[in-house]
PDB file of N, CA and C in Angstrom:
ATOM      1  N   UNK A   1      75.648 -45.025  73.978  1.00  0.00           N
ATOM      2  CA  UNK A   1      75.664 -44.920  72.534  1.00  0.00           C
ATOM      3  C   UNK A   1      76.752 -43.957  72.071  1.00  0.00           C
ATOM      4  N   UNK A   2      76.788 -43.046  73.021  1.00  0.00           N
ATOM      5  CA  UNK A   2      77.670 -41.602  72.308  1.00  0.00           C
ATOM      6  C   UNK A   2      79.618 -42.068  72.656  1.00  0.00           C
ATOM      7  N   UNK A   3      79.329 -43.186  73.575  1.00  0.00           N
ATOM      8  CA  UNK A   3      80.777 -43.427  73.638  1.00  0.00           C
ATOM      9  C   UNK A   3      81.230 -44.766  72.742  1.00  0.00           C
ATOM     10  N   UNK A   4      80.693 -45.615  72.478  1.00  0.00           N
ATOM     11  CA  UNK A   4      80.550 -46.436  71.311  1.00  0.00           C
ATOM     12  C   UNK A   4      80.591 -45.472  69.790  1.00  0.00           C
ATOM     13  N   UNK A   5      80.095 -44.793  69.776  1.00  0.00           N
ATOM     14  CA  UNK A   5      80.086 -43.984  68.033  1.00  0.00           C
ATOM     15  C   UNK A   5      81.563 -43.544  68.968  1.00  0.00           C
ATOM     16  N   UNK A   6      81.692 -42.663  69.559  1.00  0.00           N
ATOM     17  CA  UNK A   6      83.296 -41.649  69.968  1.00  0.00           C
ATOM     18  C   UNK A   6      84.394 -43.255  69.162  1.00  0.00           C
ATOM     19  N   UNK A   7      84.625 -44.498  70.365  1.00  0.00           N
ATOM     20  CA  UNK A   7      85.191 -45.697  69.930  1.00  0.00           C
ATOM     21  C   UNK A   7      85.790 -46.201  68.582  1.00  0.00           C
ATOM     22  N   UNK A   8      84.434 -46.371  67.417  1.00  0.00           N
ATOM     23  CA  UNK A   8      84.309 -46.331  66.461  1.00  0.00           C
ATOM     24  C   UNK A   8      84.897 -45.857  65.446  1.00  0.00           C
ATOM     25  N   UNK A   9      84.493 -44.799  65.775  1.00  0.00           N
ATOM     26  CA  UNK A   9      85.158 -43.467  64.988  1.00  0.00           C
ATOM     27  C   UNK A   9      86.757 -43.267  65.207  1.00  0.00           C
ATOM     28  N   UNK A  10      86.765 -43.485  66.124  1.00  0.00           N
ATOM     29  CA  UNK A  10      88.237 -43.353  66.333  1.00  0.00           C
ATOM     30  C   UNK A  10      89.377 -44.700  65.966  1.00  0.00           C
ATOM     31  N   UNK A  11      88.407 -45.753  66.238  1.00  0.00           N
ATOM     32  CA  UNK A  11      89.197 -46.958  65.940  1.00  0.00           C
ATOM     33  C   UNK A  11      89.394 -46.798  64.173  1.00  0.00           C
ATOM     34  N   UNK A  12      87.676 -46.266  63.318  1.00  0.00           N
ATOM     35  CA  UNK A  12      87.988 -46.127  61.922  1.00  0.00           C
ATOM     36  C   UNK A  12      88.906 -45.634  61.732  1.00  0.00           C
ATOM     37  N   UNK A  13      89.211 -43.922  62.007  1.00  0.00           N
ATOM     38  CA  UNK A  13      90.175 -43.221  61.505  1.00  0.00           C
ATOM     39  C   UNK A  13      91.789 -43.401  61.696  1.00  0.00           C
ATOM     40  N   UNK A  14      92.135 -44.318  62.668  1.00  0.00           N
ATOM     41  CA  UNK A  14      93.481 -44.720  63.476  1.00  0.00           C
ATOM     42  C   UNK A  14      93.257 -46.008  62.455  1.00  0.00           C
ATOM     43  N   UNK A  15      92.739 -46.850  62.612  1.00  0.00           N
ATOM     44  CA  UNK A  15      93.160 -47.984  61.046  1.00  0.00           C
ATOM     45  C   UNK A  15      93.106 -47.589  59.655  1.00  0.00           C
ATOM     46  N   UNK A  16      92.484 -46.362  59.024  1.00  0.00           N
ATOM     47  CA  UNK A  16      92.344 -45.586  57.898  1.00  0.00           C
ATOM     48  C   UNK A  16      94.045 -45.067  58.351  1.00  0.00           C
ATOM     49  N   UNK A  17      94.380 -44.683  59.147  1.00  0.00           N
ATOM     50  CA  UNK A  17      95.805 -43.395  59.258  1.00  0.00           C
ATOM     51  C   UNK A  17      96.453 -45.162  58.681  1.00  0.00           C
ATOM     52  N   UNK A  18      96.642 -46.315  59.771  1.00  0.00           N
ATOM     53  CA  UNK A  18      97.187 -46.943  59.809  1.00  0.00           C
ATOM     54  C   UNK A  18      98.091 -47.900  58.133  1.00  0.00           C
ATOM     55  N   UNK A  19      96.303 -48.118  57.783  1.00  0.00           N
ATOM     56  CA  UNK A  19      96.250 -48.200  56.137  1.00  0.00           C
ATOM     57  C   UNK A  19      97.152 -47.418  55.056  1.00  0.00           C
ATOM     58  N   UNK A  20      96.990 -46.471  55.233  1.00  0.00           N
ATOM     59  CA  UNK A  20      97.526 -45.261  54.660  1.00  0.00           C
ATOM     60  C   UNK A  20      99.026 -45.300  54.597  1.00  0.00           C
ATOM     61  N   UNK A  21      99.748 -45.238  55.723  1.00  0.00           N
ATOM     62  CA  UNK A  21     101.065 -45.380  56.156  1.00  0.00           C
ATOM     63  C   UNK A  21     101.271 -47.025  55.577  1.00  0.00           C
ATOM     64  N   UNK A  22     101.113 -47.937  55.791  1.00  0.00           N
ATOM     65  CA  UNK A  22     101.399 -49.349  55.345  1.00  0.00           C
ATOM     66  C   UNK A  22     101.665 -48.835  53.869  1.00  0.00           C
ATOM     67  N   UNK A  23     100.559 -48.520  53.145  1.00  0.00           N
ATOM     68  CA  UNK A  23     100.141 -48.404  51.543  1.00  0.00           C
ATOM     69  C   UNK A  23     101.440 -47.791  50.910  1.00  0.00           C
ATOM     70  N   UNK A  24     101.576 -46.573  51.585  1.00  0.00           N
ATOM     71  CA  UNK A  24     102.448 -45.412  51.324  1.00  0.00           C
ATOM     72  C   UNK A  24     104.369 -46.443  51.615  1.00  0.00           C
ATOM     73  N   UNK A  25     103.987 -47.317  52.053  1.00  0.00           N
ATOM     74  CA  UNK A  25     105.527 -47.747  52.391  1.00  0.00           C
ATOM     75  C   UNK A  25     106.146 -46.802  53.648  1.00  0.00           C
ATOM     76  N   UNK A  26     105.533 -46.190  54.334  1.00  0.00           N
ATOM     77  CA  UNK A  26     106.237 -45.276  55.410  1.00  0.00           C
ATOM     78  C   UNK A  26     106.934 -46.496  56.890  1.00  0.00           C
ATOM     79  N   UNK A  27     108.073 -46.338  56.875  1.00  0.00           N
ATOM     80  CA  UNK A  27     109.214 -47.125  57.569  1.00  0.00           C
ATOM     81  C   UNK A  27     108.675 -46.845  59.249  1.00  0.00           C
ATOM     82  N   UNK A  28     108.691 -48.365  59.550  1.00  0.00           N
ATOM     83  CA  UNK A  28     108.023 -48.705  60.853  1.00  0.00           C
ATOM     84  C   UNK A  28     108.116 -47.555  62.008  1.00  0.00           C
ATOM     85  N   UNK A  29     109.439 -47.192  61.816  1.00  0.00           N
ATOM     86  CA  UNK A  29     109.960 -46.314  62.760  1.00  0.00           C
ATOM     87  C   UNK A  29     109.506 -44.820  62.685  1.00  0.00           C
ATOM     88  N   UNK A  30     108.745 -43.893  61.893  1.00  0.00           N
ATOM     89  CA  UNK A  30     108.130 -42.939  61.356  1.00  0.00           C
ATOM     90  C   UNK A  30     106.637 -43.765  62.132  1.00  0.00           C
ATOM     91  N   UNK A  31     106.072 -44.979  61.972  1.00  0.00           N
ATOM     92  CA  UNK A  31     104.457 -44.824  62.261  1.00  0.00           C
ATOM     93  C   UNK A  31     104.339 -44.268  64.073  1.00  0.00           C
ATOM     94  N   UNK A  32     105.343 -44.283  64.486  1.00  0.00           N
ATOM     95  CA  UNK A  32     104.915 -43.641  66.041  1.00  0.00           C
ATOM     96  C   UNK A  32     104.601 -42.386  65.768  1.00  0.00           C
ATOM     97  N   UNK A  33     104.012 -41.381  64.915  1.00  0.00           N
ATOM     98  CA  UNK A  33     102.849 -40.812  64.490  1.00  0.00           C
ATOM     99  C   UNK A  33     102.071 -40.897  64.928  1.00  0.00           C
ATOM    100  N   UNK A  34     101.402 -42.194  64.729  1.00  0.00           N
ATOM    101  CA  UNK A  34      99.918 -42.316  64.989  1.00  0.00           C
ATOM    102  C   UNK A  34      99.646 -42.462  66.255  1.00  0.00           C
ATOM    103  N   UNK A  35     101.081 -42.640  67.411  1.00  0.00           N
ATOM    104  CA  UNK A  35     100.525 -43.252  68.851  1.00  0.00           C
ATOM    105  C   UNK A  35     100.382 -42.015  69.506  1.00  0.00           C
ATOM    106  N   UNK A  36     100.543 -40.859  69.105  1.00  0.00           N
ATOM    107  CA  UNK A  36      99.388 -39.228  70.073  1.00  0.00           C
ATOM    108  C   UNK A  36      98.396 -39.387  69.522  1.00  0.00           C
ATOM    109  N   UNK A  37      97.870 -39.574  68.077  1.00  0.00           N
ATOM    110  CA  UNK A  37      96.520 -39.528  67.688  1.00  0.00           C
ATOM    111  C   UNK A  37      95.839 -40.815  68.892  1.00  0.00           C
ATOM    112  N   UNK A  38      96.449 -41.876  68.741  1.00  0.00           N
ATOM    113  CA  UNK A  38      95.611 -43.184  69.308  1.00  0.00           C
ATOM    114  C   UNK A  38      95.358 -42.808  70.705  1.00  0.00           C
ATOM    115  N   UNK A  39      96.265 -41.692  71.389  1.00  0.00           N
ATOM    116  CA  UNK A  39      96.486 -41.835  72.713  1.00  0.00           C
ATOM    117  C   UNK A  39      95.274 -40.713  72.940  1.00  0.00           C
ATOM    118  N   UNK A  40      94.977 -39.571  71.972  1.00  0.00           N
ATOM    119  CA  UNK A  40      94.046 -38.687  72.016  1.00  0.00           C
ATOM    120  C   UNK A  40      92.767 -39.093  71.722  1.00  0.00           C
ATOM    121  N   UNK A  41      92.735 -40.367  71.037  1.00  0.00           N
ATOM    122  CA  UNK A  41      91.544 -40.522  70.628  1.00  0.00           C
ATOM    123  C   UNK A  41      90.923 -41.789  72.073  1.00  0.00           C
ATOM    124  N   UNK A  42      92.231 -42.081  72.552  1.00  0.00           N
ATOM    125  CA  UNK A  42      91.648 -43.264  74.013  1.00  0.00           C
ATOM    126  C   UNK A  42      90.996 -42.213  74.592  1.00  0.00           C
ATOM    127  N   UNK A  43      91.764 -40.883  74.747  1.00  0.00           N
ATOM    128  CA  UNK A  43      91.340 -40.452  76.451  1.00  0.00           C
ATOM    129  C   UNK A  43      89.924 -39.356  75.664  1.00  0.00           C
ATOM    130  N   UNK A  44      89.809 -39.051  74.723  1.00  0.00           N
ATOM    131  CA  UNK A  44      88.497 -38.750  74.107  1.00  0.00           C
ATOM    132  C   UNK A  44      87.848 -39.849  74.345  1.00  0.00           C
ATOM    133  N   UNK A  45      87.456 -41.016  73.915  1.00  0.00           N
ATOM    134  CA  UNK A  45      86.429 -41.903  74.373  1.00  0.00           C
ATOM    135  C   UNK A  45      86.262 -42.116  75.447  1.00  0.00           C
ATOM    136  N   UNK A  46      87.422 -42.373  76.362  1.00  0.00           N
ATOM    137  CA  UNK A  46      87.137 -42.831  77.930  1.00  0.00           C
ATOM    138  C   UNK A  46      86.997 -41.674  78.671  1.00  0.00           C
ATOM    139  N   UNK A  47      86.622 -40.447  77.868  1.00  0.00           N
ATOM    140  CA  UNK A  47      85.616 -39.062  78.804  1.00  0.00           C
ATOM    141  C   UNK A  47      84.747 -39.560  78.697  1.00  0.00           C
ATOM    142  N   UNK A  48      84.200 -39.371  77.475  1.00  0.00           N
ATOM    143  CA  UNK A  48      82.994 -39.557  76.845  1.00  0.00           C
ATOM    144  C   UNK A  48      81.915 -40.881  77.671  1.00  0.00           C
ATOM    145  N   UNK A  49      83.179 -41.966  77.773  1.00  0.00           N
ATOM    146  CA  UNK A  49      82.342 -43.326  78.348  1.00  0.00           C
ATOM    147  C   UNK A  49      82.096 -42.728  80.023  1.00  0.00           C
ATOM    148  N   UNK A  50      83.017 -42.429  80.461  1.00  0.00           N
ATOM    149  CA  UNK A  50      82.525 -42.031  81.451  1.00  0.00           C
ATOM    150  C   UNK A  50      81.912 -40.438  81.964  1.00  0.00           C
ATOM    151  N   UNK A  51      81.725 -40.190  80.857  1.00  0.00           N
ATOM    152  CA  UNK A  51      80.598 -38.875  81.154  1.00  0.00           C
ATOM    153  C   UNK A  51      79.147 -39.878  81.439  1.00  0.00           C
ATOM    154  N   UNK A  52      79.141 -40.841  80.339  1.00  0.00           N
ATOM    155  CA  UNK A  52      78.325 -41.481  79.940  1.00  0.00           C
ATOM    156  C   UNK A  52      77.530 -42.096  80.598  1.00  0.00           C
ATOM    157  N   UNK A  53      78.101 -42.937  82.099  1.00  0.00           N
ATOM    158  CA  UNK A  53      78.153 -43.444  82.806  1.00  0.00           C
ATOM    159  C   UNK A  53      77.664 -42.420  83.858  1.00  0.00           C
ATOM    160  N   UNK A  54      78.400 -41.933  84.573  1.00  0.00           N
ATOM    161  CA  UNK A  54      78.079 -40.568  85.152  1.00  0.00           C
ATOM    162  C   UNK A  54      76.543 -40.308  85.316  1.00  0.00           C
ATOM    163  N   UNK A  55      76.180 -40.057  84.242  1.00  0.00           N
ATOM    164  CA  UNK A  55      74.998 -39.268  83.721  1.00  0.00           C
ATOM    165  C   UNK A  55      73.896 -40.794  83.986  1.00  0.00           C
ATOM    166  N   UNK A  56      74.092 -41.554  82.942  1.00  0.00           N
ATOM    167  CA  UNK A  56      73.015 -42.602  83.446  1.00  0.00           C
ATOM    168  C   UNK A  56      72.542 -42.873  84.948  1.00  0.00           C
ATOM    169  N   UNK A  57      73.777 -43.110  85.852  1.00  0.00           N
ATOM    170  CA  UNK A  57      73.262 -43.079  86.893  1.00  0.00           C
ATOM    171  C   UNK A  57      73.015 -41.811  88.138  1.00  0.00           C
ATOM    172  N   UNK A  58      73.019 -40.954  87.682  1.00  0.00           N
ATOM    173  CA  UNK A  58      72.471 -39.844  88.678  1.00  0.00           C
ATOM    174  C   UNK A  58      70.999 -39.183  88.010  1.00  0.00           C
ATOM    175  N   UNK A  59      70.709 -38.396  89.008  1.00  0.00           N
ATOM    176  CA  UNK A  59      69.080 -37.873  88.838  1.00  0.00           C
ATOM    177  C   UNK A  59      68.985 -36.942  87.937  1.00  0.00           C
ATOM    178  N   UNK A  60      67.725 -36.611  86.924  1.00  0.00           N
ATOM    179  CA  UNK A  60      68.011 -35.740  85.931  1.00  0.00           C
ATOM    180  C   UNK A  60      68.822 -34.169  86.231  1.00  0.00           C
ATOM    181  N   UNK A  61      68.719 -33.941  87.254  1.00  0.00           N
ATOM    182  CA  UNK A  61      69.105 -32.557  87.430  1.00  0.00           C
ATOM    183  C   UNK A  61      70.515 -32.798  87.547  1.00  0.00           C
ATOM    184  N   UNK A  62      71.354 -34.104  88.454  1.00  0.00           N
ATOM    185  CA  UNK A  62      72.502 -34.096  88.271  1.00  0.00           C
ATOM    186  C   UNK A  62      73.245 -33.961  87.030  1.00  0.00           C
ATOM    187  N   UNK A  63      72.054 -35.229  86.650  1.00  0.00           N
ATOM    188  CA  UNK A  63      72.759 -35.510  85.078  1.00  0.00           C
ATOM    189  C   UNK A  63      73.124 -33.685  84.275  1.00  0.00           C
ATOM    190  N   UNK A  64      72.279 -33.067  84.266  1.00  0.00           N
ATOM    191  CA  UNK A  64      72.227 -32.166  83.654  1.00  0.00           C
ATOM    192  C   UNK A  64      73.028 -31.421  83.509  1.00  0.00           C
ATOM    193  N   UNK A  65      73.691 -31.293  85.244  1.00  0.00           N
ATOM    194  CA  UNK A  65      74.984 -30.558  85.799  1.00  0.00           C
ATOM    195  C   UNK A  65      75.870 -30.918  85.473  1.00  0.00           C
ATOM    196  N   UNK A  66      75.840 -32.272  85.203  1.00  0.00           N
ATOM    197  CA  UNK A  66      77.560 -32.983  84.956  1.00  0.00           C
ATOM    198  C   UNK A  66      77.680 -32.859  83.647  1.00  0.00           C
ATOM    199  N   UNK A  67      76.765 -32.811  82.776  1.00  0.00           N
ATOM    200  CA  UNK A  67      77.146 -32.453  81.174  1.00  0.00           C
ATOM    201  C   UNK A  67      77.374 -31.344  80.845  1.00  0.00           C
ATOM    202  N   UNK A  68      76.398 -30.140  81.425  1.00  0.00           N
ATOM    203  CA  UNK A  68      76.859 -28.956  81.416  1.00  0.00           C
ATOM    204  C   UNK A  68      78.188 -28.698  81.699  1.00  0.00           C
ATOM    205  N   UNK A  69      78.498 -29.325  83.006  1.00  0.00           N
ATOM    206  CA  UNK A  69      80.197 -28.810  83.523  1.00  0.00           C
ATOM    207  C   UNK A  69      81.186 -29.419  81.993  1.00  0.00           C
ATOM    208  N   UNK A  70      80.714 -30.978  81.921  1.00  0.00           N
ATOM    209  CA  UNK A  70      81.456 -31.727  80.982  1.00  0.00           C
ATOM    210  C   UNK A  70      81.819 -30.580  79.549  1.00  0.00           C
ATOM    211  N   UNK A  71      81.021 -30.151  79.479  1.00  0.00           N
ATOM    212  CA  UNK A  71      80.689 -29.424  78.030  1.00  0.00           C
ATOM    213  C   UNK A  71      82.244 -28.245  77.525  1.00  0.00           C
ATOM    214  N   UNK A  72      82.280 -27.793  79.286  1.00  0.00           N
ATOM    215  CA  UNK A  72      83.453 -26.618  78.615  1.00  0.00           C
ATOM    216  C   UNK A  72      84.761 -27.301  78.382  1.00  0.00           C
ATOM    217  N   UNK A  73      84.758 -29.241  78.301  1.00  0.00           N
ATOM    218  CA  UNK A  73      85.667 -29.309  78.247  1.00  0.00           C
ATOM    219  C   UNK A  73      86.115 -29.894  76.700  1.00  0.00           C
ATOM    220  N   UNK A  74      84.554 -30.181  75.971  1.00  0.00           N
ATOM    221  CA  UNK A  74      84.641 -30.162  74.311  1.00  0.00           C
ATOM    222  C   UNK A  74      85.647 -29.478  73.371  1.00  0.00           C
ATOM    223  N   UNK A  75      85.552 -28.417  73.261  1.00  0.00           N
ATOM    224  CA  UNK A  75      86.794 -27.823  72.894  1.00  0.00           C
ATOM    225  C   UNK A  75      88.153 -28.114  73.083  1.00  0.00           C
ATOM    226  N   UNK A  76      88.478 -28.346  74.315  1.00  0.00           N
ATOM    227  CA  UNK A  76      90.032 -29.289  74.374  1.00  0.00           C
ATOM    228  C   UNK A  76      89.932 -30.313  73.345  1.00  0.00           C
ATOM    229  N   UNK A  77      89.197 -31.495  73.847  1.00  0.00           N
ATOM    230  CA  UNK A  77      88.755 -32.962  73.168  1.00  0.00           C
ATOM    231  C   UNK A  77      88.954 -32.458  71.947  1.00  0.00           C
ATOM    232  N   UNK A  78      88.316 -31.856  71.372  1.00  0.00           N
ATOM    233  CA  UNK A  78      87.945 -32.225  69.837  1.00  0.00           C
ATOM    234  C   UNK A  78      89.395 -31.389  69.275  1.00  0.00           C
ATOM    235  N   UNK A  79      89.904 -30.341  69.825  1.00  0.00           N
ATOM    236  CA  UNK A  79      91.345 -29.838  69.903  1.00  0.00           C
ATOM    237  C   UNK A  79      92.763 -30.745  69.138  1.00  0.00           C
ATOM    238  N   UNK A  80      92.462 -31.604  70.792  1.00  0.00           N
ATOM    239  CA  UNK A  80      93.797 -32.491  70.564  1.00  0.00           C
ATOM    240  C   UNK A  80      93.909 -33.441  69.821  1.00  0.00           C
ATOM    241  N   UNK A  81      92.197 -33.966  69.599  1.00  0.00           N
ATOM    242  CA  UNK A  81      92.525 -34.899  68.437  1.00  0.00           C
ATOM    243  C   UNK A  81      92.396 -34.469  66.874  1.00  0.00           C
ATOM    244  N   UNK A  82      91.591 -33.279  66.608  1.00  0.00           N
ATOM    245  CA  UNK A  82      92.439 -32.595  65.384  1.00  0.00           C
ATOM    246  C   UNK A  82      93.730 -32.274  65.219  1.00  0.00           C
ATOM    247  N   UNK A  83      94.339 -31.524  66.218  1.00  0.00           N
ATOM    248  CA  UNK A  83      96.072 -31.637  65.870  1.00  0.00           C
ATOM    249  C   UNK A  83      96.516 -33.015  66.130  1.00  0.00           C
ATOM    250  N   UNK A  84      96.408 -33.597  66.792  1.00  0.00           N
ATOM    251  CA  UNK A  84      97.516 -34.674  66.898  1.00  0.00           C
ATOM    252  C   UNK A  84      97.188 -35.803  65.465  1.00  0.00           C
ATOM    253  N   UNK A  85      95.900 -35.708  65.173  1.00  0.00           N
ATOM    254  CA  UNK A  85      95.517 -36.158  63.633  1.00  0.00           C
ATOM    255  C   UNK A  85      96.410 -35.683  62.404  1.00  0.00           C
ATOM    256  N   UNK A  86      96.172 -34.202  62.742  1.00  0.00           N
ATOM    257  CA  UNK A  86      96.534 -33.534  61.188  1.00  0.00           C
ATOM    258  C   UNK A  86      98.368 -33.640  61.404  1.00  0.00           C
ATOM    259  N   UNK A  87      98.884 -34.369  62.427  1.00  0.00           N
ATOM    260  CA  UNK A  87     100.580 -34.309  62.694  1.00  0.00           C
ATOM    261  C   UNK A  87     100.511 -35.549  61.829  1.00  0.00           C
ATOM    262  N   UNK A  88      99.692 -36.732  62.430  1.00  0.00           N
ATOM    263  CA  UNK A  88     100.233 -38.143  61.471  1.00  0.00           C
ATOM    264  C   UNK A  88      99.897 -37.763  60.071  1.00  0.00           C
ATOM    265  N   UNK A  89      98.894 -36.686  59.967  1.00  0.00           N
ATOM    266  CA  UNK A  89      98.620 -36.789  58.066  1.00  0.00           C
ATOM    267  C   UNK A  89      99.455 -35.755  57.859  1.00  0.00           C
ATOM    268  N   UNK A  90     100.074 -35.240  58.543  1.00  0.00           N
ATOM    269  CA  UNK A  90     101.147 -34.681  57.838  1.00  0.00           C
ATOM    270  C   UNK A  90     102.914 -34.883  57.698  1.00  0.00           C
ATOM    271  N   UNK A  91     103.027 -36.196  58.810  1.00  0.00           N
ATOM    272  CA  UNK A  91     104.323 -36.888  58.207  1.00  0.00           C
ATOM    273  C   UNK A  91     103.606 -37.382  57.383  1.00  0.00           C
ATOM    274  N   UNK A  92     102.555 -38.163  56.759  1.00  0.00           N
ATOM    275  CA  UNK A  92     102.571 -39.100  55.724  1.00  0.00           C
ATOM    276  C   UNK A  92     102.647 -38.537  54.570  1.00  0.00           C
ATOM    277  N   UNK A  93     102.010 -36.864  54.339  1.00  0.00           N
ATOM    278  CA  UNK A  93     102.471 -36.447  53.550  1.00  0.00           C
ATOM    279  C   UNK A  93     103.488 -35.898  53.264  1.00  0.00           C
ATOM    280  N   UNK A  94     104.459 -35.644  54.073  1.00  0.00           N
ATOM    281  CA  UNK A  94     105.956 -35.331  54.139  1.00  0.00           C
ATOM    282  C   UNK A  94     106.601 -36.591  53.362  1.00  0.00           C
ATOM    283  N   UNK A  95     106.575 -37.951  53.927  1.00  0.00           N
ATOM    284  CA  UNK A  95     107.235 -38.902  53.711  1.00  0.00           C
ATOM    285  C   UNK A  95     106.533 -39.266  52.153  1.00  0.00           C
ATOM    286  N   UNK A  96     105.335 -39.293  51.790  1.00  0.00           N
ATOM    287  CA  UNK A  96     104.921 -39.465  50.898  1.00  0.00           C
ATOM    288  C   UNK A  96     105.636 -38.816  49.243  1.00  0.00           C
ATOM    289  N   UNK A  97     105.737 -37.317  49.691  1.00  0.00           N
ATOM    290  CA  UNK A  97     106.535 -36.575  48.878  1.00  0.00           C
ATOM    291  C   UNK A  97     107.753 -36.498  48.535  1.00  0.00           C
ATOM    292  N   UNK A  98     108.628 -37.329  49.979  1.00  0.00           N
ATOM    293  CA  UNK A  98     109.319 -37.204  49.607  1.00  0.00           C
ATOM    294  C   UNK A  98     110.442 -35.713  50.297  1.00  0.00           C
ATOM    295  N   UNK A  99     109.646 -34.997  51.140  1.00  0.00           N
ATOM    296  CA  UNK A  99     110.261 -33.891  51.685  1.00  0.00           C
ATOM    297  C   UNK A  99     110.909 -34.077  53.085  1.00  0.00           C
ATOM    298  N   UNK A 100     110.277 -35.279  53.698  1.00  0.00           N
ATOM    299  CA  UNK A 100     110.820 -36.030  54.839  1.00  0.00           C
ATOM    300  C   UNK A 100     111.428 -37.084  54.830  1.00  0.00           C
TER     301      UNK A 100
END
């Protein structure tokens, strides 16, 4: 479930960036922007799926261990895909304005 919502979410916000940039008229060559967000938001889900995985099949105590370990690595995850996010929303607002 938790890697399906991660998926989701990420597919929303990468076609919302995508939307955005089309709308805005931002020139094809400027949207490679969005391919660190897309690339941060793959390898965020495909932890996640395979934490996911992981965990289903081992014994509760494993499971327990492997999320725990998994855990100190949240902070990166959620890291790289806030910056590499707030880079595409911020050429679009560069280009948007007019300052880029």
């Amino acid at each position: 479930m938790a890697s399906a919502l991660a998926a989701a979410g990420a597919a929303v916000m990468l076609a919302t960036l995508a939307t955005l940039y089309w709308a805005r008229g931002v020139p094809l060559s400027r949207t490679v922007a969005l391919l660190p967000a897309a690339a941060a938001c793959l390898w965020l889900s495909n932890a996640i799926r395979r934490l996911s995985l992981e965990v289903s099949a081992a014994p509760l105590d494993v499971g327990i261990a492997r999320v725990k370990a998994a855990a100190k690595n949240v902070p990166a995850w959620v890291t790289v895909v806030a910056w590499t996010s707030f880079a595409a929303v911020a050429l679009l607002f560069l280009y948007s304005a007019k300052l880029f």
